[in-house]
N, C-alpha and C. Protein backbone atom coordinates (compact mmCIF):
# COMPACT_ATOMS: atom_id res chain seq x y z
N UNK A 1 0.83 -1.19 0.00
CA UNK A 1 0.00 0.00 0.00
C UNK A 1 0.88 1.25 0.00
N UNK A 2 0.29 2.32 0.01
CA UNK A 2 1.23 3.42 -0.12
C UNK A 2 1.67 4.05 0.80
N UNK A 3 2.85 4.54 0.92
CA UNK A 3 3.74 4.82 2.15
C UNK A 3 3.15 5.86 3.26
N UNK A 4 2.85 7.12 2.26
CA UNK A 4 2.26 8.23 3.25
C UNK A 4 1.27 8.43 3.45
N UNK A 5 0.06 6.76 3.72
CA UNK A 5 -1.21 7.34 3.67
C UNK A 5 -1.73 6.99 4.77
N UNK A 6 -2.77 6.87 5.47
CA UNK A 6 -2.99 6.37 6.66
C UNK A 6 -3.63 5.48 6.65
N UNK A 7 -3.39 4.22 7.35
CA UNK A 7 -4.19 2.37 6.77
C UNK A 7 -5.36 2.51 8.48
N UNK A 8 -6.72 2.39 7.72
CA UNK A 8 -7.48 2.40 8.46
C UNK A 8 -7.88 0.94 8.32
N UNK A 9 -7.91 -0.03 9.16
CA UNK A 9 -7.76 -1.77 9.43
C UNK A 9 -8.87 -2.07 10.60
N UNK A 10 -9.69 -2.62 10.14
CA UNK A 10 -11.21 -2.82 10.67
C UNK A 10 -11.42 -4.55 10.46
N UNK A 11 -12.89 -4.81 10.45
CA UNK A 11 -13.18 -6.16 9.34
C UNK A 11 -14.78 -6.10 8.80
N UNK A 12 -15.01 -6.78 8.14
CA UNK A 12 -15.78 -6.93 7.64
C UNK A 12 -16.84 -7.96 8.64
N UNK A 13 -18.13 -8.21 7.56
CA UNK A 13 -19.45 -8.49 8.05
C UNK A 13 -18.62 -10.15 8.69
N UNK A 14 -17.91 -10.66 7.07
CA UNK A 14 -17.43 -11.75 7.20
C UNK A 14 -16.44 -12.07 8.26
N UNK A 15 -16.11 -11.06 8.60
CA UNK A 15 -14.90 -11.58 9.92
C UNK A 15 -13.78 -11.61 9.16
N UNK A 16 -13.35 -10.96 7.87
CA UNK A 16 -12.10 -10.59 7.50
C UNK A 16 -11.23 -9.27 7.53
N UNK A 17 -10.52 -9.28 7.62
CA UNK A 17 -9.71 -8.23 7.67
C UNK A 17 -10.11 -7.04 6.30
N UNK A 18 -9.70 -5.49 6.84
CA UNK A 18 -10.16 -5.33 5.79
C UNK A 18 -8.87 -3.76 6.36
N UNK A 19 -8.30 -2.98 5.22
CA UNK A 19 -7.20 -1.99 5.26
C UNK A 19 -7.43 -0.88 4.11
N UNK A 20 -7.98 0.18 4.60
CA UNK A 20 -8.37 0.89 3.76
C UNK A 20 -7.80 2.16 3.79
N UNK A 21 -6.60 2.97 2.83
CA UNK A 21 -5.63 3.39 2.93
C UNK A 21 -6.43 5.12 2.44
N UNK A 22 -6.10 6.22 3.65
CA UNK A 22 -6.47 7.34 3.36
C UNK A 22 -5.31 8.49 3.25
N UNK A 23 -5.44 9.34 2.29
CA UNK A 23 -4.30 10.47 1.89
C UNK A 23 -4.99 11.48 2.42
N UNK A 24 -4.42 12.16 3.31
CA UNK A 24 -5.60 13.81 3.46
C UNK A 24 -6.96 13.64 3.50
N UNK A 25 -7.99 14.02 2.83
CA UNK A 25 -9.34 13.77 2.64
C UNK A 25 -9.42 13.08 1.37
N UNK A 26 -9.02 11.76 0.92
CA UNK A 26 -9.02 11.24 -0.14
C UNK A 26 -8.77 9.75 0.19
N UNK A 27 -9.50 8.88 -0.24
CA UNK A 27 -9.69 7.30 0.10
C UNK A 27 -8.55 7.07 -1.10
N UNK A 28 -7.39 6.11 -1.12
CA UNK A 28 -6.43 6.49 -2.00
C UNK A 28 -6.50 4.38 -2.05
N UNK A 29 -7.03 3.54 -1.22
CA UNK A 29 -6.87 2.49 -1.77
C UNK A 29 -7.65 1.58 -0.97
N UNK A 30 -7.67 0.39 -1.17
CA UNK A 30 -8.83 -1.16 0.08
C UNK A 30 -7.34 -2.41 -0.61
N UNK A 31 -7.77 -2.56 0.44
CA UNK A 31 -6.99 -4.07 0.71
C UNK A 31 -8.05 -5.19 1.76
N UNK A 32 -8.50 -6.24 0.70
CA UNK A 32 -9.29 -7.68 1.71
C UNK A 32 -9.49 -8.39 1.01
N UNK A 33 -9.79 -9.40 2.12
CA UNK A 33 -10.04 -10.72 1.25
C UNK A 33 -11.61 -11.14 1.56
N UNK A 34 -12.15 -11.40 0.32
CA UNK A 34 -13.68 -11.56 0.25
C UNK A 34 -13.88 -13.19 0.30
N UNK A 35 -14.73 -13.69 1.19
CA UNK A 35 -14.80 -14.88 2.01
C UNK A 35 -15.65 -16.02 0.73
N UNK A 36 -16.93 -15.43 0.49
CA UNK A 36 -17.84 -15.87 -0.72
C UNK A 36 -17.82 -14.88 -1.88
N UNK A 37 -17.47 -15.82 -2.96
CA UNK A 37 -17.42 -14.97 -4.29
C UNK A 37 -17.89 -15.74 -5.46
N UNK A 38 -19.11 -15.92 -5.24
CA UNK A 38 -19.71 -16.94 -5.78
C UNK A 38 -20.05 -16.24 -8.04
N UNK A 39 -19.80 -17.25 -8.75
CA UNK A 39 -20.44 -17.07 -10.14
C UNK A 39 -21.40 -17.91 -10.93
N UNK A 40 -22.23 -17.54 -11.53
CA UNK A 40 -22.75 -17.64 -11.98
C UNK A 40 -23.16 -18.93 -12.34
N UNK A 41 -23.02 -20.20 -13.11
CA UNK A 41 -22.69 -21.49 -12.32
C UNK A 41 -21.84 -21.89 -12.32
N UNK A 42 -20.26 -21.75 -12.25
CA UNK A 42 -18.96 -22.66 -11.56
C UNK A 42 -19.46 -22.62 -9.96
N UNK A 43 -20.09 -21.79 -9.56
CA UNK A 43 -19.89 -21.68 -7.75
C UNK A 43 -19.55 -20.85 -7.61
N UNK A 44 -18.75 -20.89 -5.98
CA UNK A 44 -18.49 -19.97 -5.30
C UNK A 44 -16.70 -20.38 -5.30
N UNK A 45 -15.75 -19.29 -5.97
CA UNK A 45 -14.76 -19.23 -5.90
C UNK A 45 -13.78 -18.84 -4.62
N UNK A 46 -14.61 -18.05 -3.67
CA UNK A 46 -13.61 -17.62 -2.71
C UNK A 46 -12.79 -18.49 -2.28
N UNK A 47 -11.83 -17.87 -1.33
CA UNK A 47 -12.12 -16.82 -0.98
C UNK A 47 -11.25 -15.87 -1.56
N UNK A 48 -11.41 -14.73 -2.23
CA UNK A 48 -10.63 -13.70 -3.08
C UNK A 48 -9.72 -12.63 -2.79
N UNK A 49 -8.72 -12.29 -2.48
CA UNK A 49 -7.83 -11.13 -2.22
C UNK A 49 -8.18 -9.96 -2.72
N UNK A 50 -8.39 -8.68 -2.46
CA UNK A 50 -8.68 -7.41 -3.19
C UNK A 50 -7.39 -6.62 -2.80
N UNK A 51 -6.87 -6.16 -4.02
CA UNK A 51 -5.61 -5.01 -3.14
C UNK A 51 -6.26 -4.32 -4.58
N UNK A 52 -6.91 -2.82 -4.56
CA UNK A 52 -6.62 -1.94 -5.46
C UNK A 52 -6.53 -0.80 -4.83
N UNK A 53 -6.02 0.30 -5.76
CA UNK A 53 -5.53 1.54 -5.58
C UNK A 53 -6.86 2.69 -6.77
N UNK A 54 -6.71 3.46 -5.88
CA UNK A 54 -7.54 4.83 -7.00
C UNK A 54 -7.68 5.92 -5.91
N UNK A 55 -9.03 6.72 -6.33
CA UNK A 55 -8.61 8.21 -5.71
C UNK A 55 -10.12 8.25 -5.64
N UNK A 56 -10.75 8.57 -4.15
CA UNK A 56 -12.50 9.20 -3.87
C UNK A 56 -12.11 9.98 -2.59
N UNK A 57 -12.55 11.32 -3.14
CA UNK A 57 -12.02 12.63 -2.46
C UNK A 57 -13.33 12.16 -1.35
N UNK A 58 -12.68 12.54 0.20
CA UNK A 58 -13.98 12.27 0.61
C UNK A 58 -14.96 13.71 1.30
N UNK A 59 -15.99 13.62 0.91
CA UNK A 59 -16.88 14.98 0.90
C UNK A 59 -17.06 15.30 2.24
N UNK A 60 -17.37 16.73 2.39
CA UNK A 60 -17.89 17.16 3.66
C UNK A 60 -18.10 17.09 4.97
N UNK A 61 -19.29 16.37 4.01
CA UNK A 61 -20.41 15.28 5.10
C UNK A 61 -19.71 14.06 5.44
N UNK A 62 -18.30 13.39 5.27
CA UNK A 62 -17.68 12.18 5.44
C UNK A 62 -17.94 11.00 4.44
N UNK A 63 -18.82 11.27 3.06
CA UNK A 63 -19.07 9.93 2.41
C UNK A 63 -18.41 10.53 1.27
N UNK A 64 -17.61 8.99 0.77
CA UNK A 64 -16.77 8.51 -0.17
C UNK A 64 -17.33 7.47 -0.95
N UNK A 65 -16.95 7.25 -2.18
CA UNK A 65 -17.23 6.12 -3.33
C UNK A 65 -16.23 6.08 -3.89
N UNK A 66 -15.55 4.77 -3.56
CA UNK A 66 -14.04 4.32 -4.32
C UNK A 66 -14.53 3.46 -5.50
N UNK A 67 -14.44 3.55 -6.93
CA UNK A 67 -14.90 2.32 -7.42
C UNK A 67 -13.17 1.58 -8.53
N UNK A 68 -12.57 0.58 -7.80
CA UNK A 68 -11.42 0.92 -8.73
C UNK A 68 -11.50 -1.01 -9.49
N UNK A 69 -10.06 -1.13 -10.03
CA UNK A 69 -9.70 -2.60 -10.64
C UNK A 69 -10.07 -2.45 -11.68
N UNK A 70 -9.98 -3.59 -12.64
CA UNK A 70 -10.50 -4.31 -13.85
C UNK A 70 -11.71 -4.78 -13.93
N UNK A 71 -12.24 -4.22 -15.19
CA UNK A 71 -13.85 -5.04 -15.16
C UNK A 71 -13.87 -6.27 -14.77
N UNK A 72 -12.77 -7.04 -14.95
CA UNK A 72 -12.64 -8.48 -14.41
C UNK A 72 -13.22 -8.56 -12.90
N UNK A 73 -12.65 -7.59 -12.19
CA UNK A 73 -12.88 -8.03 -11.17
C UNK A 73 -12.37 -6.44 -10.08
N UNK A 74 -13.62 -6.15 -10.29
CA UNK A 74 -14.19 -4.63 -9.57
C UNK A 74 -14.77 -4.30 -8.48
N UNK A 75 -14.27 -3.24 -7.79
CA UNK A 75 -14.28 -3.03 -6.37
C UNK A 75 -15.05 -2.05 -6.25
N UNK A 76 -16.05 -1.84 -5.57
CA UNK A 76 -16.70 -0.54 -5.14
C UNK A 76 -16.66 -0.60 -3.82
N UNK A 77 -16.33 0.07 -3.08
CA UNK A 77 -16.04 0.61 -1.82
C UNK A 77 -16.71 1.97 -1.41
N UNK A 78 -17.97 1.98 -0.63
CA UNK A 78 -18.75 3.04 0.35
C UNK A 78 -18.36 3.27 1.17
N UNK A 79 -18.44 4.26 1.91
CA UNK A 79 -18.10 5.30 3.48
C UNK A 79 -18.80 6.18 3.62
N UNK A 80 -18.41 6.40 4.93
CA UNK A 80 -18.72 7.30 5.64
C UNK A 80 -17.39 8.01 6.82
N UNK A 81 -16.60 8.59 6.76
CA UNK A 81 -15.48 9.24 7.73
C UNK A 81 -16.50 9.80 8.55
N UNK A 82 -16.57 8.97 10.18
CA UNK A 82 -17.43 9.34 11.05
C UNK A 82 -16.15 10.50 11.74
N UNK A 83 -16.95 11.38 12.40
CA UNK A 83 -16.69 12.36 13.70
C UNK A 83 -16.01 12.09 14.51
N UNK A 84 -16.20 10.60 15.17
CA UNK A 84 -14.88 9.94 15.66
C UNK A 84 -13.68 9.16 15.04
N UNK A 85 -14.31 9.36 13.81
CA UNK A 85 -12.64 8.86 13.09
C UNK A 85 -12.76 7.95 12.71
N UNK A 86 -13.96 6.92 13.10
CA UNK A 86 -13.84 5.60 12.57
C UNK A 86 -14.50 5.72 11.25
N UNK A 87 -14.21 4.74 9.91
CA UNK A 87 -15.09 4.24 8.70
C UNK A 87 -15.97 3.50 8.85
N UNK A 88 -16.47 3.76 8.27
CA UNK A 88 -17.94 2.83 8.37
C UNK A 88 -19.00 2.72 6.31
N UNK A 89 -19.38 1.24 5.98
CA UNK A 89 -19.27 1.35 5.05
C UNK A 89 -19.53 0.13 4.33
N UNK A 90 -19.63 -0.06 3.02
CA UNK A 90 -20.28 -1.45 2.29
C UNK A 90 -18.44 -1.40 1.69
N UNK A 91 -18.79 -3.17 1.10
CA UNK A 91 -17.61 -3.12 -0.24
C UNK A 91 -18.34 -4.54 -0.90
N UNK A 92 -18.57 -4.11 -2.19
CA UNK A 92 -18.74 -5.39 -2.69
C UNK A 92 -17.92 -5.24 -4.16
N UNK A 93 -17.46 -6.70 -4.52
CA UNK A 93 -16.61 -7.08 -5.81
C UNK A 93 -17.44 -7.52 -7.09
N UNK A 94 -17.02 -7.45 -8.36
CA UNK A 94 -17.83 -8.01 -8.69
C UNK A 94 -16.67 -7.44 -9.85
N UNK A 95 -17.25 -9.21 -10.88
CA UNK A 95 -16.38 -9.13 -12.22
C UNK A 95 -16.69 -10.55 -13.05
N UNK A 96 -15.61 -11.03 -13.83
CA UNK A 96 -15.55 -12.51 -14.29
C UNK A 96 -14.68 -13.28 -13.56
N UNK A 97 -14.76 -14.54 -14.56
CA UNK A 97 -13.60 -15.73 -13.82
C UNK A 97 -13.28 -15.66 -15.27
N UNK A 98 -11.87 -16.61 -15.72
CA UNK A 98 -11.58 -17.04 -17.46
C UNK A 98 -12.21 -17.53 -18.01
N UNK A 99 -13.23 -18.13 -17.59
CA UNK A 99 -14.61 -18.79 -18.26
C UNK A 99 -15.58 -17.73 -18.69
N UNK A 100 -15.46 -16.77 -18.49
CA UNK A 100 -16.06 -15.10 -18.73
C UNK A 100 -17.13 -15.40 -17.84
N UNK A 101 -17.27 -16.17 -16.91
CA UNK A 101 -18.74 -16.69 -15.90
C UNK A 101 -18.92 -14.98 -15.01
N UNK A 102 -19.93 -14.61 -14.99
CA UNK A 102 -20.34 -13.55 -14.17
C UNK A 102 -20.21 -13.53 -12.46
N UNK A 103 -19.41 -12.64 -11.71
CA UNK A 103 -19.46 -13.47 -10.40
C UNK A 103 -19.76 -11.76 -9.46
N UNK A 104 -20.21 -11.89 -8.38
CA UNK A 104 -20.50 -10.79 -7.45
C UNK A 104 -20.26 -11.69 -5.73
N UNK A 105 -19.37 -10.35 -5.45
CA UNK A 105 -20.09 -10.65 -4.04
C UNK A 105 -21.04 -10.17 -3.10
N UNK A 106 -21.51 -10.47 -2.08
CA UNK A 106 -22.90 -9.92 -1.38
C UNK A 106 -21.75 -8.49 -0.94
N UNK A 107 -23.14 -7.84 -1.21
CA UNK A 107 -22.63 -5.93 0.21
C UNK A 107 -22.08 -6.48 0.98
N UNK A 108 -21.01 -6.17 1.50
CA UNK A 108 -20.68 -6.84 3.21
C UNK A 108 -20.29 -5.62 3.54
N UNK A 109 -20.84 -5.21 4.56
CA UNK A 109 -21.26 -3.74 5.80
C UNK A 109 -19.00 -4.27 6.38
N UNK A 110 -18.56 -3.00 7.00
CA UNK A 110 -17.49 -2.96 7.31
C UNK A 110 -17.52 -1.75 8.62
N UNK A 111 -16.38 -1.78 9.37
CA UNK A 111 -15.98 -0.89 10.18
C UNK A 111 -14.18 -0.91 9.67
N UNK A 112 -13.85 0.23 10.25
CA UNK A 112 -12.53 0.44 10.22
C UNK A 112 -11.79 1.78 11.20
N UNK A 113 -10.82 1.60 11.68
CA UNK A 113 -10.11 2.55 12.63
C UNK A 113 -8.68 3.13 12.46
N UNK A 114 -8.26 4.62 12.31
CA UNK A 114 -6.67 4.50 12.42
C UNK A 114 -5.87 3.64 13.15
């Protein structure tokens, strides 16, 4: 992840780890691993690693929309930068497998803390 940003490290609904890297007022990257990542019919592939990088300035009011990766396999990341500092927030993936099979994972709700 990137050197000068600040890794806010929480977990998810699933009970995984989850590291979500902030620059100033700017969500600059997510790092986790998604537990069920089920497609279309091969199944459920998990459990999946996410490390991407991009840029969601975060507004005002504390809510951010990161959406970064390859159509293959795409990250949208929600917030909220609460008052006390903590994140709070959805992330779900969603893309192909090499079989071009369609795959998503469920919303999974998150917390996170400096």
């Amino acid at each position: 992840m990137l050197a000068d940003a600040v890794p806010y490290t929480g977990h998810t609904i699933e009970g995984r780890r989850i590291v979500v890297q902030v620059r100033g007022r700017v969500v600059v990257g997510v790092r986790v691993t998604v537990s069920r990542y089920p497609c279309d019919t091969f199944g459920d592939v998990g459990p999946l690693p996410v490390s991407e990088s991009g840029r969601a300035a975060i507004a005002k009011d504390g809510r951010f929309r990161l959406v970064a990766g390859e159509p293959a396999q795409r990250v949208t990341l929600t917030g909220l930068l609460r008052s006390d500092g903590r994140l709070s927030g959805t992330l779900r993936v969603r893309g192909t497998i090499a079989t071009g099979q369609r795959c998503a994972s469920a919303t999974l709700r998150y917390t996170a803390h400096p």
